[in-house]
C-alpha atoms as a PDB file:
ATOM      1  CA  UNK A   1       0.513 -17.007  14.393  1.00  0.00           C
ATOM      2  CA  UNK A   2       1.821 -15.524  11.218  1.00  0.00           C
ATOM      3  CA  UNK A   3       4.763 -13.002  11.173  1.00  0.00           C
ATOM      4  CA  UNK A   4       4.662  -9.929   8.866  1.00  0.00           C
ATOM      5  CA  UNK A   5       7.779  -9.768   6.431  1.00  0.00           C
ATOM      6  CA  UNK A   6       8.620  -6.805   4.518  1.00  0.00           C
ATOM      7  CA  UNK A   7       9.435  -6.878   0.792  1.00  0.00           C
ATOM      8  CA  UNK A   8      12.748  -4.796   0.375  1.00  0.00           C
ATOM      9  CA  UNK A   9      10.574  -2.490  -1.363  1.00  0.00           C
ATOM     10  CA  UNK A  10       7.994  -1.748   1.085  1.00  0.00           C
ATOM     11  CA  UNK A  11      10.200  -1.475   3.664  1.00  0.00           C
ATOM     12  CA  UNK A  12      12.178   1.180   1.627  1.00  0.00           C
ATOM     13  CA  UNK A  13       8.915   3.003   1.137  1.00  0.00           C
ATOM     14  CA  UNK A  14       7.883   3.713   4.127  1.00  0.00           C
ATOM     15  CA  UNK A  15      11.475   4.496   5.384  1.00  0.00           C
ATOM     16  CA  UNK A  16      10.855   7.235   2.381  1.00  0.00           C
ATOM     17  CA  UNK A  17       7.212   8.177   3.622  1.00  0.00           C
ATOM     18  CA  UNK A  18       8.956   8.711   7.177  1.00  0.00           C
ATOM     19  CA  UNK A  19      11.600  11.103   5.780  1.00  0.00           C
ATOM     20  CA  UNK A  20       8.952  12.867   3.906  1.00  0.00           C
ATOM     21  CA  UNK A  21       6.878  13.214   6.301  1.00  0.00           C
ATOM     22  CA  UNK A  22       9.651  14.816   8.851  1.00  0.00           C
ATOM     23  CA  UNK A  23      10.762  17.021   6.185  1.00  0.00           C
ATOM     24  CA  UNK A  24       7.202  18.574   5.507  1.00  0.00           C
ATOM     25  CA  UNK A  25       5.133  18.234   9.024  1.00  0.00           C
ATOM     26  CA  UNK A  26       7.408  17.589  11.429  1.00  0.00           C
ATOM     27  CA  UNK A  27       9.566  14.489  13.978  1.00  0.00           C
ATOM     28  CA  UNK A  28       6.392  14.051  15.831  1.00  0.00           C
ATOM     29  CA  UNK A  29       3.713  13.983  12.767  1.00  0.00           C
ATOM     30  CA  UNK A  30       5.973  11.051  11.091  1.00  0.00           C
ATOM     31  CA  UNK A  31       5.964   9.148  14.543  1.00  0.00           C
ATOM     32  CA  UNK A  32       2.423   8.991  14.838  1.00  0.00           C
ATOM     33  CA  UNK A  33       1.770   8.141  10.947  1.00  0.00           C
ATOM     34  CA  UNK A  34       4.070   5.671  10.585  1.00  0.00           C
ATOM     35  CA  UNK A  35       3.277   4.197  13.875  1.00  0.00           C
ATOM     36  CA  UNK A  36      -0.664   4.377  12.864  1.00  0.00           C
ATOM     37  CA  UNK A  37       0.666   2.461   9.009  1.00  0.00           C
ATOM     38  CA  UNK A  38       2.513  -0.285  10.964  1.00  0.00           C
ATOM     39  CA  UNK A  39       0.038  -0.720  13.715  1.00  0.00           C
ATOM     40  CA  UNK A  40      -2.612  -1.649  11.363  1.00  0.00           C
ATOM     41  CA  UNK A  41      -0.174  -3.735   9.684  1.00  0.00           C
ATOM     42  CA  UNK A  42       0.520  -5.820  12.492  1.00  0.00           C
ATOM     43  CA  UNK A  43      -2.792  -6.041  13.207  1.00  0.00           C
ATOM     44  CA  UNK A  44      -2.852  -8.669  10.410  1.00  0.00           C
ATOM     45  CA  UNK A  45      -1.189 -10.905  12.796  1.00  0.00           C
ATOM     46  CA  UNK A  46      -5.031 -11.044  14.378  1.00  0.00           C
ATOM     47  CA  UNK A  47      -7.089 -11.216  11.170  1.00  0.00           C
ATOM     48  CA  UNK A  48      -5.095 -11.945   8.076  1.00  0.00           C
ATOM     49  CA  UNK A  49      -8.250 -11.319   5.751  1.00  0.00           C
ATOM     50  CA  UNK A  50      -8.884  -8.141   7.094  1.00  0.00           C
ATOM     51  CA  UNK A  51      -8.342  -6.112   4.113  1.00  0.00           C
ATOM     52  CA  UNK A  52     -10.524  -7.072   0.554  1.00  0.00           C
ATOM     53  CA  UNK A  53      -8.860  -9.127  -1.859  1.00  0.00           C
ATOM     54  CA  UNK A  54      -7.834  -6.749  -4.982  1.00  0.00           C
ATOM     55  CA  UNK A  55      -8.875  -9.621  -7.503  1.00  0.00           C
ATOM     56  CA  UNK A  56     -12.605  -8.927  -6.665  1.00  0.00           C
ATOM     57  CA  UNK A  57     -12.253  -5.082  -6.313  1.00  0.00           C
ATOM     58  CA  UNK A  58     -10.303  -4.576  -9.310  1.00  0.00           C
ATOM     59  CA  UNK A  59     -11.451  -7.932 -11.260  1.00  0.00           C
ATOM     60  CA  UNK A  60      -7.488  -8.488 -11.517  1.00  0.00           C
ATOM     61  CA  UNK A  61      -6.141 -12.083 -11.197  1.00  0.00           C
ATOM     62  CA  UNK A  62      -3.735 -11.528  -8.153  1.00  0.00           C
ATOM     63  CA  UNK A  63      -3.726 -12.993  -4.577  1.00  0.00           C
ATOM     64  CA  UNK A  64      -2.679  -9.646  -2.821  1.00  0.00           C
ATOM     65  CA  UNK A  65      -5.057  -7.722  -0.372  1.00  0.00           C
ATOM     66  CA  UNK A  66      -5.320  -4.058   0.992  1.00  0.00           C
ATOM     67  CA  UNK A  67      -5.458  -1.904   3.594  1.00  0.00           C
ATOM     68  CA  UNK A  68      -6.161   1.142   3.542  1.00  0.00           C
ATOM     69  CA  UNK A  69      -4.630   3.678   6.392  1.00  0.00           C
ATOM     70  CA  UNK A  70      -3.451   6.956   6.868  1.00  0.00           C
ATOM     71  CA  UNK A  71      -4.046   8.099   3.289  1.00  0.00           C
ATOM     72  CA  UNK A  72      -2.130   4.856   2.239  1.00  0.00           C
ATOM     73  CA  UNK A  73      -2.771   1.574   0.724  1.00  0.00           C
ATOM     74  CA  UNK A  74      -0.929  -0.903   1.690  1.00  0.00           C
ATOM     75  CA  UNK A  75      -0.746  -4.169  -0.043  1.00  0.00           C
ATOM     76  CA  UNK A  76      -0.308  -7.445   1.163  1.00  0.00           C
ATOM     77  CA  UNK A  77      -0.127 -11.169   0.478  1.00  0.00           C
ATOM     78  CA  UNK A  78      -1.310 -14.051   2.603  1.00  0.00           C
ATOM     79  CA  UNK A  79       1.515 -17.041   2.678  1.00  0.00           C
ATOM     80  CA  UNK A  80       2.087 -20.266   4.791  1.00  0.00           C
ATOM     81  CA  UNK A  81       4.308 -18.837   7.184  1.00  0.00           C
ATOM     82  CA  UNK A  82       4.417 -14.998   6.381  1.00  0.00           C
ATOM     83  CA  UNK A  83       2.098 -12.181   5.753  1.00  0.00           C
ATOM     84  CA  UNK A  84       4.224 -10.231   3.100  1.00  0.00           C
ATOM     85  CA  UNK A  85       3.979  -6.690   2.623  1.00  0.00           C
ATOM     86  CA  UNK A  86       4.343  -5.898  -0.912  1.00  0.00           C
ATOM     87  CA  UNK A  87       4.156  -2.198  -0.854  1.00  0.00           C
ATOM     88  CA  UNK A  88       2.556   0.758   0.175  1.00  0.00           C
ATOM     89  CA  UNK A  89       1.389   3.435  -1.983  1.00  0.00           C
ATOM     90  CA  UNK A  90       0.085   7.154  -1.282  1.00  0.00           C
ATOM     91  CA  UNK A  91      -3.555   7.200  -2.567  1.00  0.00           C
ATOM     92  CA  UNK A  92      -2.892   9.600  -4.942  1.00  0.00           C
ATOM     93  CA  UNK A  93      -0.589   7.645  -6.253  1.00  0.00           C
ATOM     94  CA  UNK A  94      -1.744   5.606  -9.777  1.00  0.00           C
ATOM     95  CA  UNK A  95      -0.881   1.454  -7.797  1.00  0.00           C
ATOM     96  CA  UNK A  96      -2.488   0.008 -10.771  1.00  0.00           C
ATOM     97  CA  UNK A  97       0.201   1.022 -13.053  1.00  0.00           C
ATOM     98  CA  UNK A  98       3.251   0.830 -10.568  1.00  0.00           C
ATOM     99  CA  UNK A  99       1.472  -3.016  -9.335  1.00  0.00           C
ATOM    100  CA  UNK A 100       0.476  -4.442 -12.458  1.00  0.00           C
ATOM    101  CA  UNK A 101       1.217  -2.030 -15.186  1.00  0.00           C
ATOM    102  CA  UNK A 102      -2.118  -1.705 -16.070  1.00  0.00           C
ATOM    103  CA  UNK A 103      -2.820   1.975 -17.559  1.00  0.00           C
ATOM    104  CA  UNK A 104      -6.356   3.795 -15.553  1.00  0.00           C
ATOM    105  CA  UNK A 105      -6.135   7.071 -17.692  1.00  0.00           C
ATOM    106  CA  UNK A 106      -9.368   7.481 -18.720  1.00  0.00           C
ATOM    107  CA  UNK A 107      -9.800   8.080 -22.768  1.00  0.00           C
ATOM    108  CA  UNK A 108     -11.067  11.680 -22.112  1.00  0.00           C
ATOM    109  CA  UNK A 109      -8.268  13.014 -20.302  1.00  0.00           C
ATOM    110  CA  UNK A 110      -5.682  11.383 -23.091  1.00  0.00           C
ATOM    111  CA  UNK A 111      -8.003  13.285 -25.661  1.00  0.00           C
ATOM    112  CA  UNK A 112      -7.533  15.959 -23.990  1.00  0.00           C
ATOM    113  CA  UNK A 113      -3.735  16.440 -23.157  1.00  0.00           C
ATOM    114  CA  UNK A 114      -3.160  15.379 -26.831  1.00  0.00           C
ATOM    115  CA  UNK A 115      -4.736  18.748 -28.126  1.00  0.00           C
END
């Protein structure tokens, strides 16, 4: 079986998405979120392929999956050994450009900030 590993930068994030989460709901709101985030997480451990592969959701040439839990998505790559978390990102937060720098601002709403 597979262990999941932690990028420094996912683990980072959710330590953030904890604090956050203390600071606005509450000790006992960030247990059960964060234990909800990694539970799913480790269910990967079961079913690697659980989540769809981003290159045939986003037509993007990457080998990184998703889940998607608690409001977050979490990304994740399939390896020999490993199941690597890459990140996780709040869903109102824009992934495509913080992932792969790829802008998703449609033309109309440039237009329209530019007047």
């Amino acid at each position: 079986m597979k262990k999941i590993e932690y990028t420094p930068d996912a683990a980072d994030k959710l330590r953030e998405i904890k604090k956050y989460i203390v600071q606005q709901y509450g000790e006992e709101s960030s247990k059960r979120v964060i234990q909800t985030i990694t539970n799913a997480i480790r269910g990967l451990c079961e079913y690697e392929k659980k989540g769809p592969e981003v290159s045939k959701m986003f037509e993007i040439d990457t080998e990184y999956r998703y889940l998607f839990v608690s409001q977050m998505y979490v990304f994740y790559k399939i390896e020999d050994k490993y199941i690597r978390i890459i990140n996780q990102y709040h869903e109102k937060e824009d992934f495509m450009q913080k992932l792969f720098g790829i802008d998703t601002t449609l033309q109309d709403t440039i237009d329209f900030l530019q007047e």
